[in-house]
Protein backbone atom coordinates (compact mmCIF):
# COMPACT_ATOMS: atom_id res chain seq x y z
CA UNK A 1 85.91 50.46 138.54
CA UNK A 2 82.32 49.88 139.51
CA UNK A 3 80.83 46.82 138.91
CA UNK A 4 77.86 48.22 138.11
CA UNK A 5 79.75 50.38 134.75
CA UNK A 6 80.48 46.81 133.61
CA UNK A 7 76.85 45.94 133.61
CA UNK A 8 76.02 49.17 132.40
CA UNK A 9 78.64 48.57 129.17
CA UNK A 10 76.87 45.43 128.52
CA UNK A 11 73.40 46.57 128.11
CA UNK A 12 74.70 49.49 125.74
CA UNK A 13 75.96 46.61 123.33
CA UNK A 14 72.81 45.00 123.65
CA UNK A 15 70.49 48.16 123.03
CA UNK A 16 73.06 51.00 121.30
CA UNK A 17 74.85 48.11 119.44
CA UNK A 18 78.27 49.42 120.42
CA UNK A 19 80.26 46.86 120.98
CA UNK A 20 81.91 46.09 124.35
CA UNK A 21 85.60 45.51 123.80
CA UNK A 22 85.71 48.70 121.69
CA UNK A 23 84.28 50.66 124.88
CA UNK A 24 86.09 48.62 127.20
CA UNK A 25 89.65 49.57 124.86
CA UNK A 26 88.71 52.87 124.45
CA UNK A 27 88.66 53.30 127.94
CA UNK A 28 92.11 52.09 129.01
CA UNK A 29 93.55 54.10 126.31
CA UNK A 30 91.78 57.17 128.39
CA UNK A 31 92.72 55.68 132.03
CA UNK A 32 96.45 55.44 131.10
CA UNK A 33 96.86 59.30 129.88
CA UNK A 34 94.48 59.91 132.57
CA UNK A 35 97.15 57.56 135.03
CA UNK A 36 100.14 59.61 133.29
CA UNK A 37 98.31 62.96 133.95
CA UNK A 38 97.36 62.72 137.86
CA UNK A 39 100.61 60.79 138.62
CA UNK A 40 103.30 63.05 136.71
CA UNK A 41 104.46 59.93 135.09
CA UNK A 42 106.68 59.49 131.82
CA UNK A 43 106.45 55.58 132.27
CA UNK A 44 105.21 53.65 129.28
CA UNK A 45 101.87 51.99 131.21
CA UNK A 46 100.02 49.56 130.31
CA UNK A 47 95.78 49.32 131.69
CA UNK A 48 93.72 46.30 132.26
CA UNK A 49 90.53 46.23 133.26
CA UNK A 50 89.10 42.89 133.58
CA UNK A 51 86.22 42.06 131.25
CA UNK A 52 84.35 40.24 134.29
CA UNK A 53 84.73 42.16 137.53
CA UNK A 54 85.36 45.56 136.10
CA UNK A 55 88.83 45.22 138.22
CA UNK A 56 91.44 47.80 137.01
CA UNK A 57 95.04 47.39 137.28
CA UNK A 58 98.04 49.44 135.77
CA UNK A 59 101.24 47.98 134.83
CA UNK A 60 104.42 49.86 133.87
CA UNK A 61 105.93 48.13 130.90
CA UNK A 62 110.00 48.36 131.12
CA UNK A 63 112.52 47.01 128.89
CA UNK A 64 115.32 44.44 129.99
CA UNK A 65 118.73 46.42 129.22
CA UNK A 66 122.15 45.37 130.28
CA UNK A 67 122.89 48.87 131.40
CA UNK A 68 120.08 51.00 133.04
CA UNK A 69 119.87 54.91 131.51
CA UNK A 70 116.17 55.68 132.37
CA UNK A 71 114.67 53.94 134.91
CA UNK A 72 111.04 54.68 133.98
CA UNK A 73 111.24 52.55 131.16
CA UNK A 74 114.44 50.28 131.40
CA UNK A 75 115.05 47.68 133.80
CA UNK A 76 118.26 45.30 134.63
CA UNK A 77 118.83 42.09 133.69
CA UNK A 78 119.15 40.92 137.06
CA UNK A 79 116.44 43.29 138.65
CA UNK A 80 114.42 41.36 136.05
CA UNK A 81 115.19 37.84 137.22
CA UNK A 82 114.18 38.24 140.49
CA UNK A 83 110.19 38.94 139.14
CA UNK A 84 110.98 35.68 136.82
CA UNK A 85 113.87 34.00 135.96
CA UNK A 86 112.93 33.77 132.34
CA UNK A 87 113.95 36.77 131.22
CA UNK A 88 116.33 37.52 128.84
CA UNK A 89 117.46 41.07 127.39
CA UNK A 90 115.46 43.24 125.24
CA UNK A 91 112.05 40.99 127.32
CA UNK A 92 109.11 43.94 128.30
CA UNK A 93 108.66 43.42 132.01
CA UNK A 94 105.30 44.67 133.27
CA UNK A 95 105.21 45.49 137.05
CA UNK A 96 102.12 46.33 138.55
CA UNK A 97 101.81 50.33 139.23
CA UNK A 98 98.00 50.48 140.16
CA UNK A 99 97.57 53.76 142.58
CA UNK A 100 95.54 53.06 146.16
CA UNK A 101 93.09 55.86 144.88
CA UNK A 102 93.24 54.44 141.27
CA UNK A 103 89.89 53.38 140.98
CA UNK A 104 88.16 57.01 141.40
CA UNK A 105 89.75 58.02 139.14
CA UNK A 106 88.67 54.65 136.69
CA UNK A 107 85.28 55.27 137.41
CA UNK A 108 84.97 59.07 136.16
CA UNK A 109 87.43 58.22 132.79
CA UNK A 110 85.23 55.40 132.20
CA UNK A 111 81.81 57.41 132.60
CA UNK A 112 83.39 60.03 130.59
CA UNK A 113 84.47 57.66 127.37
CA UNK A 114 81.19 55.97 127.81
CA UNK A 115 79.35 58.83 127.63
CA UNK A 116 81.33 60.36 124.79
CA UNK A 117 80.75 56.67 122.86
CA UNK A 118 76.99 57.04 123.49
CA UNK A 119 76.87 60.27 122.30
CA UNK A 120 79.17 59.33 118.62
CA UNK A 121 76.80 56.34 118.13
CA UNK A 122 73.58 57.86 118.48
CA UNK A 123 75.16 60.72 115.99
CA UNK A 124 76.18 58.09 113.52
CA UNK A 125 72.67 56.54 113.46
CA UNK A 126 71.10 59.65 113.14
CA UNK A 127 73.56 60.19 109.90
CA UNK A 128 73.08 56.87 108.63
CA UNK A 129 69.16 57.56 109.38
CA UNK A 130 68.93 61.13 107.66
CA UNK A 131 71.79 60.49 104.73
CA UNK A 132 69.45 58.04 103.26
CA UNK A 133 66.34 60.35 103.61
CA UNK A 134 67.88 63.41 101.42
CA UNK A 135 65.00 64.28 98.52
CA UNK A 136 62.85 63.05 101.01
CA UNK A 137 59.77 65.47 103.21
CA UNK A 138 59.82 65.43 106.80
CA UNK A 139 57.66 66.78 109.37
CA UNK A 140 58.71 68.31 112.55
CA UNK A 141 58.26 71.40 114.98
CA UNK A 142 59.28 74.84 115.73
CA UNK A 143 61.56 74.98 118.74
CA UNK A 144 63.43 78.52 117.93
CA UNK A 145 65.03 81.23 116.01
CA UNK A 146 68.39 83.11 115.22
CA UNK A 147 70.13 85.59 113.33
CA UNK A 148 69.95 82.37 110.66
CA UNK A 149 67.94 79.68 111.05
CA UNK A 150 64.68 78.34 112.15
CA UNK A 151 65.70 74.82 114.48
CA UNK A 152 62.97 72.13 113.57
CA UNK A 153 62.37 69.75 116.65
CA UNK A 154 62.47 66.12 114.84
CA UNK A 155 62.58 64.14 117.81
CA UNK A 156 66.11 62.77 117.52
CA UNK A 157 67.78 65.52 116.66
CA UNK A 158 67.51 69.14 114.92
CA UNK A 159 67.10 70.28 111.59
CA UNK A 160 68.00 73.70 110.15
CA UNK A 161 65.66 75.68 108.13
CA UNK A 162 67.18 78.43 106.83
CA UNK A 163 65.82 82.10 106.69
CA UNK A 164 66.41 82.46 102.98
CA UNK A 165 64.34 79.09 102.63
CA UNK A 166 60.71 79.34 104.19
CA UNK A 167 58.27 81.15 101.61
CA UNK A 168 57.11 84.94 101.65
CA UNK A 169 53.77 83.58 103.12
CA UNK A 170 55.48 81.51 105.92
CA UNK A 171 54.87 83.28 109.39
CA UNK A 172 56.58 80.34 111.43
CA UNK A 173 56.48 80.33 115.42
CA UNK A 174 57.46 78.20 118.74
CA UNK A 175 55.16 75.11 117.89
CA UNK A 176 53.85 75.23 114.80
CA UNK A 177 54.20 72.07 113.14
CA UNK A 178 55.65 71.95 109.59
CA UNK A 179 56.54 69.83 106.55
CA UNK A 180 59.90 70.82 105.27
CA UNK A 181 61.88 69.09 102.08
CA UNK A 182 65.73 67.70 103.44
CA UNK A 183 68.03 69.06 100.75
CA UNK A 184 71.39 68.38 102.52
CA UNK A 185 72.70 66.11 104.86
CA UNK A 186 76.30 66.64 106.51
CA UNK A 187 78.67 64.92 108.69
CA UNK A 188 80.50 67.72 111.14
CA UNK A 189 82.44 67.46 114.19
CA UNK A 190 79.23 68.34 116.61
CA UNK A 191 77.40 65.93 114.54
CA UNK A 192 74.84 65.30 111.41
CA UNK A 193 73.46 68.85 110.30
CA UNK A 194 70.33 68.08 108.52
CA UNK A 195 69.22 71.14 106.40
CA UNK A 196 65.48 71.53 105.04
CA UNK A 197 63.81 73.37 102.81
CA UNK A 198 60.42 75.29 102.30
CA UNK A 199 61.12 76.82 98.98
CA UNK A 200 62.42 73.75 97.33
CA UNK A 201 60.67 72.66 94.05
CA UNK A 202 61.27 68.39 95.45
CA UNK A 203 58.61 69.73 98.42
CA UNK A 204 55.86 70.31 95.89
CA UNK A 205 56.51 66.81 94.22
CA UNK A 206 56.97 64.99 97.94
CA UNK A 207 53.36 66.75 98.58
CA UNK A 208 51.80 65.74 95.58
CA UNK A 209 53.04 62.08 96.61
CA UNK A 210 51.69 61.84 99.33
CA UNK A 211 48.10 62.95 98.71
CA UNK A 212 47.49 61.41 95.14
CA UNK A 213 47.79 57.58 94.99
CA UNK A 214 48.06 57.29 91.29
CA UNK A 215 51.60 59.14 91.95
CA UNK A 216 52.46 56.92 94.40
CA UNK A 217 52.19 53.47 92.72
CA UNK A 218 53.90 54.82 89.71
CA UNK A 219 50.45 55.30 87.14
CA UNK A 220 51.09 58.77 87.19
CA UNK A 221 54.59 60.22 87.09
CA UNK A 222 55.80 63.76 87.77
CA UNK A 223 57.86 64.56 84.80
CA UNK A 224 58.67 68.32 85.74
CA UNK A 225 58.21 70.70 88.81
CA UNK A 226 58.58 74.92 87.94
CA UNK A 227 58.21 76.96 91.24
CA UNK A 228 58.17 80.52 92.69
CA UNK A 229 57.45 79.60 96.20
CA UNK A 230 54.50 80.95 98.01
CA UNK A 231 53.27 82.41 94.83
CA UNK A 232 52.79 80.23 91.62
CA UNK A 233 53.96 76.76 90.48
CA UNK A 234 53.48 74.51 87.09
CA UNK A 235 53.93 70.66 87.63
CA UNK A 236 53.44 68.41 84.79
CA UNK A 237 52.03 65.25 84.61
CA UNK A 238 51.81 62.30 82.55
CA UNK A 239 50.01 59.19 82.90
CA UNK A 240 51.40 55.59 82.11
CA UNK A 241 47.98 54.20 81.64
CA UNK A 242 45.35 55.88 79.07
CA UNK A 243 42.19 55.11 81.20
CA UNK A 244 43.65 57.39 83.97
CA UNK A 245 43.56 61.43 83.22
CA UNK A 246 46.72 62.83 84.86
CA UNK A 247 45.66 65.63 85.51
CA UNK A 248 42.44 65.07 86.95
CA UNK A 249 44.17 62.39 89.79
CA UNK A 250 46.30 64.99 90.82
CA UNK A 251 43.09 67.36 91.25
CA UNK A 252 41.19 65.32 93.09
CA UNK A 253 37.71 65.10 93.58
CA UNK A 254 36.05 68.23 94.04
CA UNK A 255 40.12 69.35 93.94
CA UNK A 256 40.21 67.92 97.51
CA UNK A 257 44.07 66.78 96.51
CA UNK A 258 45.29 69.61 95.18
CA UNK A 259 43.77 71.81 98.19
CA UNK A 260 45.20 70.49 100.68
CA UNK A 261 48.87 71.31 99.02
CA UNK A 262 47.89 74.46 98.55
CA UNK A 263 47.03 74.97 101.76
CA UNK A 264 50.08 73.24 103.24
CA UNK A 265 51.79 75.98 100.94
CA UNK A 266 49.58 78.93 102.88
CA UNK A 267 47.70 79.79 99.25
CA UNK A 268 50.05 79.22 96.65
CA UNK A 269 48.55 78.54 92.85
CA UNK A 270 49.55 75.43 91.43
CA UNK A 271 48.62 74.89 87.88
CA UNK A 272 49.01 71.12 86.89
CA UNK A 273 49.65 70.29 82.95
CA UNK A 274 49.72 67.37 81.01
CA UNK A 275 53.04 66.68 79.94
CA UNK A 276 53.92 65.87 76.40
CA UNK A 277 56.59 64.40 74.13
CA UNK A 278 55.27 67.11 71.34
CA UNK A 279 56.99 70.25 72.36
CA UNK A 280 54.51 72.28 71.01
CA UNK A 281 51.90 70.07 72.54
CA UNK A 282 53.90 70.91 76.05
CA UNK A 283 54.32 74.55 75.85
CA UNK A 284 51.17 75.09 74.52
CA UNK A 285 49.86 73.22 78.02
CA UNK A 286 52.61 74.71 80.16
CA UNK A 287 50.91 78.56 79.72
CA UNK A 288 47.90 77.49 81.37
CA UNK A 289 45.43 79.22 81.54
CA UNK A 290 46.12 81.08 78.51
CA UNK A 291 44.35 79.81 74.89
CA UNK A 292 47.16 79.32 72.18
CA UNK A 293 46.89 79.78 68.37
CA UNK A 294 50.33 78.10 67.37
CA UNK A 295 54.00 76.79 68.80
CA UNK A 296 56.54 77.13 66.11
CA UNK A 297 58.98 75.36 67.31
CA UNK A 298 63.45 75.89 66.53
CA UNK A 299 64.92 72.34 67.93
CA UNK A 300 68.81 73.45 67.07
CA UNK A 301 67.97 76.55 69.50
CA UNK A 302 65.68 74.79 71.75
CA UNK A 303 63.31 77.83 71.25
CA UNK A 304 59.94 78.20 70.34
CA UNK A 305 57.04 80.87 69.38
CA UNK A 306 54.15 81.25 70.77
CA UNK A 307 51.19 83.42 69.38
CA UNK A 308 48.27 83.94 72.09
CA UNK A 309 45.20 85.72 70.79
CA UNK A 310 45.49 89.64 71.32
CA UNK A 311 43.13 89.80 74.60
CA UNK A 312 44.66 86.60 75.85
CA UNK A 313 48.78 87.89 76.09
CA UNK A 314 48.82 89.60 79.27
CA UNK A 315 47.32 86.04 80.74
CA UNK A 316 50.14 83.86 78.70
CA UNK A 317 52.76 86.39 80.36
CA UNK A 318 51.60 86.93 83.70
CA UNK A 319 52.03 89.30 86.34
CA UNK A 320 55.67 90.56 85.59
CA UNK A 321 56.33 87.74 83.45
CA UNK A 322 55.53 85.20 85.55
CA UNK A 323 53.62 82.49 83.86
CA UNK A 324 56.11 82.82 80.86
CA UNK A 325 59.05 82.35 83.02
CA UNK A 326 57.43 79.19 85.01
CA UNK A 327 56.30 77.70 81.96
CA UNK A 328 60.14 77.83 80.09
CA UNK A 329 61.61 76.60 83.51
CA UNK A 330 58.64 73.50 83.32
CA UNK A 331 58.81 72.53 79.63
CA UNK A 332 62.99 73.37 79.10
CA UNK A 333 62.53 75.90 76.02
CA UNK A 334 62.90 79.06 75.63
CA UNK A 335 59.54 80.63 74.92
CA UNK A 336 58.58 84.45 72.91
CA UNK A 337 55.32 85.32 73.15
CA UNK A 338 53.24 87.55 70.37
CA UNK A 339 49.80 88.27 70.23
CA UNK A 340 48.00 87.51 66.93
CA UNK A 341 47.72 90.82 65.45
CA UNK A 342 51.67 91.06 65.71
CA UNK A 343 52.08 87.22 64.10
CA UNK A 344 49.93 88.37 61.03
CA UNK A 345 51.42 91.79 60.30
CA UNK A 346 55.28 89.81 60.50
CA UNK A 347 53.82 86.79 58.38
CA UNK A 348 54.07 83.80 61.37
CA UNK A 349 50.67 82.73 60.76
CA UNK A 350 47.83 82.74 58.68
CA UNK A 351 44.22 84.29 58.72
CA UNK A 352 41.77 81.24 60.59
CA UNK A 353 45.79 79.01 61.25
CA UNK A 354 44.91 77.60 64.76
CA UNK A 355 47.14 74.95 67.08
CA UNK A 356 45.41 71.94 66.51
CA UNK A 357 44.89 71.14 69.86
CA UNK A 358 43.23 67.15 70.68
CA UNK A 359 39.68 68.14 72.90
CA UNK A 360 40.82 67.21 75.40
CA UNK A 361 44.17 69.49 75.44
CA UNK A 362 42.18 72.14 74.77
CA UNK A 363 39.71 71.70 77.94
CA UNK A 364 43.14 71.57 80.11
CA UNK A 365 44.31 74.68 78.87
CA UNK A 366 40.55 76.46 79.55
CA UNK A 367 41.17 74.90 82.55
């Protein structure tokens, strides 16, 4: 074998961190079926390559038997004691086997294994890199498309964005640069698969992460993330400190923050609430924009009602029910709607009864 692979096996330990002796024994195991292969040979073998010079010799391995049935792997007592004297029966004699041409053939197995070594390492750290990132947003590029997927160029490797998960407003082409969320790391025979997402509510709260600070260091928290993506979403908000407004971080100034999500989303509305340990308080906020009278909430059902004013119910449904249904997936309730001339006629509220709202819940929900 050439030197120069010995050298070469050295400085992958150093820089791939895969260690020497397990290349250098992974290779003999390939040189002796590759010796048993090219040679037509049944002998039990036995490959050295020495750890210095890269020198490979093959030994067949033979047992000492008084009486000889196969002489590929049996050897007489006193054929034995001619090679040493020592021997005694049931000794493994080794007898050196090693081809003229031998080394050829070392040289390709060993570029083969070392290749193939290379090639399961670099998957492994790309595993071990991408297993810990799940939940987490990534940025990378648009190499192609098929019947299935969209391939994201990360630099290392690939990741797979399927068709069913970019949004409605997505129009993705060779080169565009994207942010996707990984949902799902696997482990396969051709390596990690690391699938991403577009339409994943975890992308909205990575985004909002990454452009508001207060989120970051913990003062704000996202406590819950509704989405229908490329069209609406609700995210609510709460903040651990009472000088900071939760909502208004998230905004930004002149709702610089909150733009440039919504443009990395190509349009989509985002209305952010303040979250609140008074369900009533929360699904009052969670219908944004639309005004509400009362919450009367059922805890044993986890159900409440919800009277709008009469000009204000198409708002608190939206477009084909759409607020409604963001706002129950946000807050966790189930949520009926009536306007107010229905809740007086069946008795659910009063003449003048009105949510008592704090100020400053009220300007959210204008909002």
């Amino acid at each position: 074998m050439n030197p120069d692979l010995m050298d070469a096996i050295n400085q992958l330990e150093r820089e791939k961190g895969i260690s020497k002796e397990v290349l250098i024994e992974a290779i003999e195991a390939a040189l002796i079926s590759g010796y048993k292969r090219n040679f037509s040979s049944a002998q039990n073998v036995r490959v050295d390559i020495n750890r210095q010079t890269g020198e490979v010799k093959v030994f067949a391995r033979k047992e000492v038997k008084e009486e000889v049935e196969d002489p590929r792997l049996e050897i007489s007592l006193d054929a034995a004691r001619q090679i040493n004297p020592n021997y005694q029966l049931e000794d493994v004699v080794e007898i050196e086997v090693t081809p003229k041409d031998f080394g050829r053939i070392a040289a390709q197995t060993a570029k083969q294994v070392v290749t193939q070594r290379i090639r399961e390492a670099e998957r492994v750290l790309i595993y071990s890199e991408f297993i810990d990132r799940e939940d987490d947003i990534i940025t990378g590029i648009v190499q192609r498309q098929d019947s299935r997927f969209f391939y994201i160029d990360l630099g290392k490797t690939e990741a797979l964005l399927p068709l069913n998960e970019i949004m409605p407003t997505d129009h993705l082409k060779h080169g565009d640069r994207v942010k996707a969320y990984i949902s799902k790391v696997e482990k396969t025979t051709k390596g990690p698969q690391i699938f991403v997402s577009r339409t994943h509510p975890g992308l909205l709260k990575r985004l909002f992460e990454l452009e508001v600070p207060e989120i970051y260091d913990g003062t704000v928290e996202i406590k819950s993330v509704a989405r229908e993506a490329g069209d609406r979403s609700k995210i609510a908000v709460h903040s651990i400190d009472e000088n900071v407004d939760p909502v208004g971080a998230c905004v930004g100034p002149k709702g610089l923050r909150v733009q440039t999500i919504v443009q990395e989303l190509k349009g989509e509305k985002i209305d952010i609430v303040r979250w609140s340990s008074d369900p009533s308080e929360y699904v009052a906020n969670a219908l944004s924009p639309s005004k509400v009278i009362k919450v009367i909430v059922n805890e044993e059902e986890k159900m409440t009602r919800v009277v709008v004013p009469d000009y204000q119910l198409s708002l608190a449904i939206g477009k084909r029910g759409q607020n409604a249904r963001l706002a129950a997936k946000l807050t966790g309730w189930k949520i009926d709607i009536k306007n107010e001339s229905k809740a007086l006629e069946e008795g659910i509220i009063q003449p003048g009864e009105q949510l008592n709202l704090s100020e400053e819940m009220e300007e959210n929900i204008e909002n």
